[in-house]
N, C-alpha and C. Protein backbone atom coordinates (compact mmCIF):
# COMPACT_ATOMS: atom_id res chain seq x y z
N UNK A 1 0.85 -1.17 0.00
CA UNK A 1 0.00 0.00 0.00
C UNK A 1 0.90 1.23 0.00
N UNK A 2 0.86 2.06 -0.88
CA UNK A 2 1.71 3.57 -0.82
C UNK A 2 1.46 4.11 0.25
N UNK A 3 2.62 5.00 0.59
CA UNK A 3 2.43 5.69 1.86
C UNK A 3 1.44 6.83 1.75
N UNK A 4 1.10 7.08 0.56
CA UNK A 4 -0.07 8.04 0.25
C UNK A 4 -1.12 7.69 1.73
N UNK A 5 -1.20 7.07 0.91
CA UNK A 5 -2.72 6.03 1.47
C UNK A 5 -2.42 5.49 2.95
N UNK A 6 -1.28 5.52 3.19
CA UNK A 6 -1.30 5.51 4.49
C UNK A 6 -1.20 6.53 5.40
N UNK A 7 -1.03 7.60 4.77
CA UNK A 7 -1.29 8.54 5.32
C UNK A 7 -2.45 9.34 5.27
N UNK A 8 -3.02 9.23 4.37
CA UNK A 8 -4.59 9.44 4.44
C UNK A 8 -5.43 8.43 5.84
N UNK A 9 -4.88 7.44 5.63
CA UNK A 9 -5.99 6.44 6.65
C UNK A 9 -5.24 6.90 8.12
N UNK A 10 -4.01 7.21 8.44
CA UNK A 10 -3.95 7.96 9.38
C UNK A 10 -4.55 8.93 10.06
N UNK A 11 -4.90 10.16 9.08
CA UNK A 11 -5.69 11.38 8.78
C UNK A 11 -7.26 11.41 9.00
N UNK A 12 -7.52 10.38 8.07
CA UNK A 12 -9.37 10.10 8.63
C UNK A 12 -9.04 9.38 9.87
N UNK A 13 -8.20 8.42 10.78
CA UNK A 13 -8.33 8.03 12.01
C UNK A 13 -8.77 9.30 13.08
N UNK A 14 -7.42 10.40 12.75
CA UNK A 14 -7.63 11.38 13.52
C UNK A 14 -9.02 12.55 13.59
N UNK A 15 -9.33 12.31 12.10
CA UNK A 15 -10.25 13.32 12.04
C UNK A 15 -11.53 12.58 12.96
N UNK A 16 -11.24 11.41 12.70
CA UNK A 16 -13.37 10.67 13.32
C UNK A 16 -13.03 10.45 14.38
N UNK A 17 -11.89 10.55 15.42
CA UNK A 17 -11.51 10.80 16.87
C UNK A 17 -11.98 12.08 17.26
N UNK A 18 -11.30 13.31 16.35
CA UNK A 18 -11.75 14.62 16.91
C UNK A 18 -13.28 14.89 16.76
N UNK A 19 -13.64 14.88 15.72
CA UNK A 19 -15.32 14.77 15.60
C UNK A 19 -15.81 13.63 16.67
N UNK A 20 -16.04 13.12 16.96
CA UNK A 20 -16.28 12.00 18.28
C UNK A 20 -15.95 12.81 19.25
N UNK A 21 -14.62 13.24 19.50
CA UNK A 21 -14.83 13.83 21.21
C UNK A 21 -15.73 15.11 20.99
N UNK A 22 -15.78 15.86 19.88
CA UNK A 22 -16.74 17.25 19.60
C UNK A 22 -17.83 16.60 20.14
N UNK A 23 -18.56 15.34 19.24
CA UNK A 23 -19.71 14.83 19.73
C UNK A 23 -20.28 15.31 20.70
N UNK A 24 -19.35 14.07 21.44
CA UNK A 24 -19.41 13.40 22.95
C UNK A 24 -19.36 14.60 24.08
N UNK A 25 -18.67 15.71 24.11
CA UNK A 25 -18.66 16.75 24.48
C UNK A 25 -19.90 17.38 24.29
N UNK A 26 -20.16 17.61 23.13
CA UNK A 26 -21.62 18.74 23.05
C UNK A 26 -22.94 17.62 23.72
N UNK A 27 -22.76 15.82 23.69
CA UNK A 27 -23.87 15.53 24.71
C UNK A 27 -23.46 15.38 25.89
N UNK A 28 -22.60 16.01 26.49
CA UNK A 28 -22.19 16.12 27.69
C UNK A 28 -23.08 17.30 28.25
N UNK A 29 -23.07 18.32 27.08
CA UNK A 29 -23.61 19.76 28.01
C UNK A 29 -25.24 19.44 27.60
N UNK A 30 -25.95 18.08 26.42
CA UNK A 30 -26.97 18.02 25.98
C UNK A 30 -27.64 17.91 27.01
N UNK A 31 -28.73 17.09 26.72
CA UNK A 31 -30.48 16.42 28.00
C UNK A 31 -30.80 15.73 27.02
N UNK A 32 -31.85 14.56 27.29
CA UNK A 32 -32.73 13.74 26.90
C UNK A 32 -32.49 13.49 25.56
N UNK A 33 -33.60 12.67 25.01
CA UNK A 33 -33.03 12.14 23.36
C UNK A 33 -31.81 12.66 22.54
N UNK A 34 -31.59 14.33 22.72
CA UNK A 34 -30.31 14.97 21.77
C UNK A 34 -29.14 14.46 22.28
N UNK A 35 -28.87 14.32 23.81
CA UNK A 35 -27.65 13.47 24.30
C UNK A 35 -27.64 12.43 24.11
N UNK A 36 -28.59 11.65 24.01
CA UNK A 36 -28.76 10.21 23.51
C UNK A 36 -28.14 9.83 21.84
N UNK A 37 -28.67 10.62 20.98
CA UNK A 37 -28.36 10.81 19.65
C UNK A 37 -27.29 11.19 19.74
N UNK A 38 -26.88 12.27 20.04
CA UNK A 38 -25.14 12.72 20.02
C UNK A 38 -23.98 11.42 20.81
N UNK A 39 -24.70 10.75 22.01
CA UNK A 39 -23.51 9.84 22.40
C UNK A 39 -23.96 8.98 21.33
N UNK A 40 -24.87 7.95 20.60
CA UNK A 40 -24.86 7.17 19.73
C UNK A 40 -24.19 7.39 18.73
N UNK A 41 -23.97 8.21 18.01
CA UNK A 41 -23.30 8.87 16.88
C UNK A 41 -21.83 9.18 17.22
N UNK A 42 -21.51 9.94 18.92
CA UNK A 42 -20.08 9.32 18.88
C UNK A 42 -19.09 8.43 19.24
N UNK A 43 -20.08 7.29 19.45
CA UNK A 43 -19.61 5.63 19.53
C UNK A 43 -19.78 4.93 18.32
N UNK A 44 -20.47 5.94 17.36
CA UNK A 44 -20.39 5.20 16.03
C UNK A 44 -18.95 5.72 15.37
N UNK A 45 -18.59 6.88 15.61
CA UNK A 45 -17.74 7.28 15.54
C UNK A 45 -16.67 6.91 15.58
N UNK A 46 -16.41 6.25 16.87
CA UNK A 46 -15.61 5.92 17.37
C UNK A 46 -15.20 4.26 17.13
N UNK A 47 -16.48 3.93 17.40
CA UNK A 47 -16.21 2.48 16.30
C UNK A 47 -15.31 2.22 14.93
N UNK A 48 -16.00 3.52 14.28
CA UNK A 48 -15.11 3.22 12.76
C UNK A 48 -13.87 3.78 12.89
N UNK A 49 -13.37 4.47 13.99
CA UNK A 49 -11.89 5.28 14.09
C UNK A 49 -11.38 3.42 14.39
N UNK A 50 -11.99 3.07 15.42
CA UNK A 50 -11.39 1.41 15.42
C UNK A 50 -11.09 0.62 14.51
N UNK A 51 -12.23 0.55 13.46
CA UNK A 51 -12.00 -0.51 12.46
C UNK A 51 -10.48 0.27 11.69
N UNK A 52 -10.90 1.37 11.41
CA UNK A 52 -9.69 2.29 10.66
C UNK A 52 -8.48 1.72 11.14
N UNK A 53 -7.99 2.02 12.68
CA UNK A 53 -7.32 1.83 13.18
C UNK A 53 -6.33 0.08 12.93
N UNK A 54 -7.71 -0.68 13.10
CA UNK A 54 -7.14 -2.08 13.30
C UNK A 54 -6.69 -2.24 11.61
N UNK A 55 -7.36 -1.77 10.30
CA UNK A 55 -6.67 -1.82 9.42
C UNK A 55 -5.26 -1.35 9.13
N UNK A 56 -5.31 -0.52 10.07
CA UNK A 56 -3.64 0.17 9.40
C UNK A 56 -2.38 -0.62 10.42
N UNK A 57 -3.16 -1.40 11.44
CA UNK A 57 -2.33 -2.05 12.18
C UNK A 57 -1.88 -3.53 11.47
N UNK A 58 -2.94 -3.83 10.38
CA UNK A 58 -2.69 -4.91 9.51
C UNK A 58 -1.99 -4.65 8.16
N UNK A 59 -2.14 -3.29 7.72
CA UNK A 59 -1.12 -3.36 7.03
C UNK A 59 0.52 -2.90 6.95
N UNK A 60 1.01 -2.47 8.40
CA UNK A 60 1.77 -2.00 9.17
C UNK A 60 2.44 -3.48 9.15
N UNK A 61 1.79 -4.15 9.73
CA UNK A 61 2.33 -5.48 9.95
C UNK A 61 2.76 -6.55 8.48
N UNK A 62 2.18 -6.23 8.01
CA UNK A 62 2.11 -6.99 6.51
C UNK A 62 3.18 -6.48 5.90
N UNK A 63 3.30 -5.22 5.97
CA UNK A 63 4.63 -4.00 5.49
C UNK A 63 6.10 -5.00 6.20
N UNK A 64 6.20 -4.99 7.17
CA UNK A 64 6.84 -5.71 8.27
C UNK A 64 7.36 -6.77 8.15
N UNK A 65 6.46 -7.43 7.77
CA UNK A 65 6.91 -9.15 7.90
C UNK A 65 7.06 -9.17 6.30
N UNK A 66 7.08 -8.47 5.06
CA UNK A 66 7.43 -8.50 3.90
C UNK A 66 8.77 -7.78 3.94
N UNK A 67 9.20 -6.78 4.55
CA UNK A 67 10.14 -6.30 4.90
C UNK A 67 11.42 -7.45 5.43
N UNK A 68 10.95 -7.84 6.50
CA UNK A 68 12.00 -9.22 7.00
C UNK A 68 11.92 -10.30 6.28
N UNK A 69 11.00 -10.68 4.88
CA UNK A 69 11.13 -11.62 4.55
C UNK A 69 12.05 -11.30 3.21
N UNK A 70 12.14 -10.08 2.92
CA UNK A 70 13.07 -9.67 1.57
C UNK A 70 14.50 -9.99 2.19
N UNK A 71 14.29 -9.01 3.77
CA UNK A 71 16.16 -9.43 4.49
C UNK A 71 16.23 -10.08 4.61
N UNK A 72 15.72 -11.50 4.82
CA UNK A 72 16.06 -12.98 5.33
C UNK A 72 16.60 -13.72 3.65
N UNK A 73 16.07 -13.34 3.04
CA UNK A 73 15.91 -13.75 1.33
C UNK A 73 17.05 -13.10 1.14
N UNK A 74 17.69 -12.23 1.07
CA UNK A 74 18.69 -11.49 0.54
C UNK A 74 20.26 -11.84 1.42
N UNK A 75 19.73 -11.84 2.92
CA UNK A 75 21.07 -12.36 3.39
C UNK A 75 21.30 -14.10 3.01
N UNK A 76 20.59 -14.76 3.00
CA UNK A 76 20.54 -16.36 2.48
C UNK A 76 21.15 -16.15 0.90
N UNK A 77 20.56 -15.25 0.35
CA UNK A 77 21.14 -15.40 -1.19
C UNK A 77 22.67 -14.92 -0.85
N UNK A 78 22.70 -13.76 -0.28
CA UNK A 78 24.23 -13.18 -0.24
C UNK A 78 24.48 -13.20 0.97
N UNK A 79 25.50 -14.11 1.50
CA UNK A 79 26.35 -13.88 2.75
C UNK A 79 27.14 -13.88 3.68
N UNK A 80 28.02 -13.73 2.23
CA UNK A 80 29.39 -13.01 2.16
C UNK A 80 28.95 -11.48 2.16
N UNK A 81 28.50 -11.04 1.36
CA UNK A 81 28.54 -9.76 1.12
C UNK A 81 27.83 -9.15 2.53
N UNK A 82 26.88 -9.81 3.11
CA UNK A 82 26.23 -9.06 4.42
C UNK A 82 27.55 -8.91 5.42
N UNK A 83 28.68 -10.21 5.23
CA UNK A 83 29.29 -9.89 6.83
C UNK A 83 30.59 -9.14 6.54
N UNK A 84 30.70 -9.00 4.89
CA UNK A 84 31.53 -8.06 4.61
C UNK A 84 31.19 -6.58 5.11
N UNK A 85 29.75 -6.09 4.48
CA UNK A 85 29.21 -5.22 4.81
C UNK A 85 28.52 -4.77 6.21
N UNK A 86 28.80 -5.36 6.95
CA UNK A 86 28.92 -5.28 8.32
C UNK A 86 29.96 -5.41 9.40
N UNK A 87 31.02 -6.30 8.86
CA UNK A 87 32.47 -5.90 9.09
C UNK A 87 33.06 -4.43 8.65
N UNK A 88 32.98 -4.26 7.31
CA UNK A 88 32.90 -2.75 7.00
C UNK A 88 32.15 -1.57 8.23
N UNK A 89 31.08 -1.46 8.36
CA UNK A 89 30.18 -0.97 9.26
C UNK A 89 30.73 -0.36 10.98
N UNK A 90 31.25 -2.18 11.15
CA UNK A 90 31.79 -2.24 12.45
C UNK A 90 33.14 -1.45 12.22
N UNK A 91 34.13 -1.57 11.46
CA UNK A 91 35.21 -1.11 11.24
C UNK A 91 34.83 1.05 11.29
N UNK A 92 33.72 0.89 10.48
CA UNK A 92 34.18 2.64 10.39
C UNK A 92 33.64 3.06 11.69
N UNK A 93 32.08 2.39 12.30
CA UNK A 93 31.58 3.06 13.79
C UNK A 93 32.83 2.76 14.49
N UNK A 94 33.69 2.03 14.52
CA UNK A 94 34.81 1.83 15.75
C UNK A 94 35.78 3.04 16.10
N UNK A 95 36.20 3.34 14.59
CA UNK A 95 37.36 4.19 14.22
C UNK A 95 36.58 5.17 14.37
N UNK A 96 35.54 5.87 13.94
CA UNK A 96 34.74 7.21 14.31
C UNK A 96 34.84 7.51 15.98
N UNK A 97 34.45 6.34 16.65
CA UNK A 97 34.66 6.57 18.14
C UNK A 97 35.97 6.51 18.91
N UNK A 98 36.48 5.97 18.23
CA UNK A 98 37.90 5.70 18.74
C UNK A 98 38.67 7.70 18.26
N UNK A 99 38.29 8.38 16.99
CA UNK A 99 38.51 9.58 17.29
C UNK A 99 38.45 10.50 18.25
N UNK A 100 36.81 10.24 18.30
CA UNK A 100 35.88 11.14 18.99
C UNK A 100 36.79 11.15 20.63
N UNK A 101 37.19 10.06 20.79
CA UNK A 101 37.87 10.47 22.14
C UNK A 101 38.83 11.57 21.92
């Protein structure tokens, strides 16, 4: 999924949170049926900020575990070159600190 789009579904999370506490707030100061209607509406609210939510936690994760499955794939194909390139790594953070003193 582009980060477009993940940042949009971020964006509507936040927006149907803030509209929900507006809600929930204005039937706070409501009475009778209008507080009733206003808390229903911002638990509906709030519901779909959930579903929103639990989607982006699935594709967060999916991002993730496709992520570690390219590095696991790539160090198995190459690796020589990973412990070269991490011997390298180790070698320059050492010598950078070993200046810095």
């Amino acid at each position: 999924m582009p980060s477009a789009t993940n940042d949009k579904l971020v964006a509507d999370v936040k927006m149907v949170l803030d509209d929900a506490e507006s809600l929930l707030k204005q039937a706070a100061d409501s009475t009778g049926t209008e507080a009733a209607a206003l808390r229903a509406r911002g638990m509906s609210m709030l519901r779909e900020a959930g579903e929103k939510a639990h989607h982006l936690q699935e594709v967060v994760v999916a991002k993730g575990k496709a992520a570690a499955r390219a590095t696991d794939d790539y160090v198995h194909d190459h690796p020589w070159r990973v412990v070269t390139l991490s011997f390298g790594a180790g070698l320059l953070i050492g010598l950078l600190l070993n200046r810095a003193r």
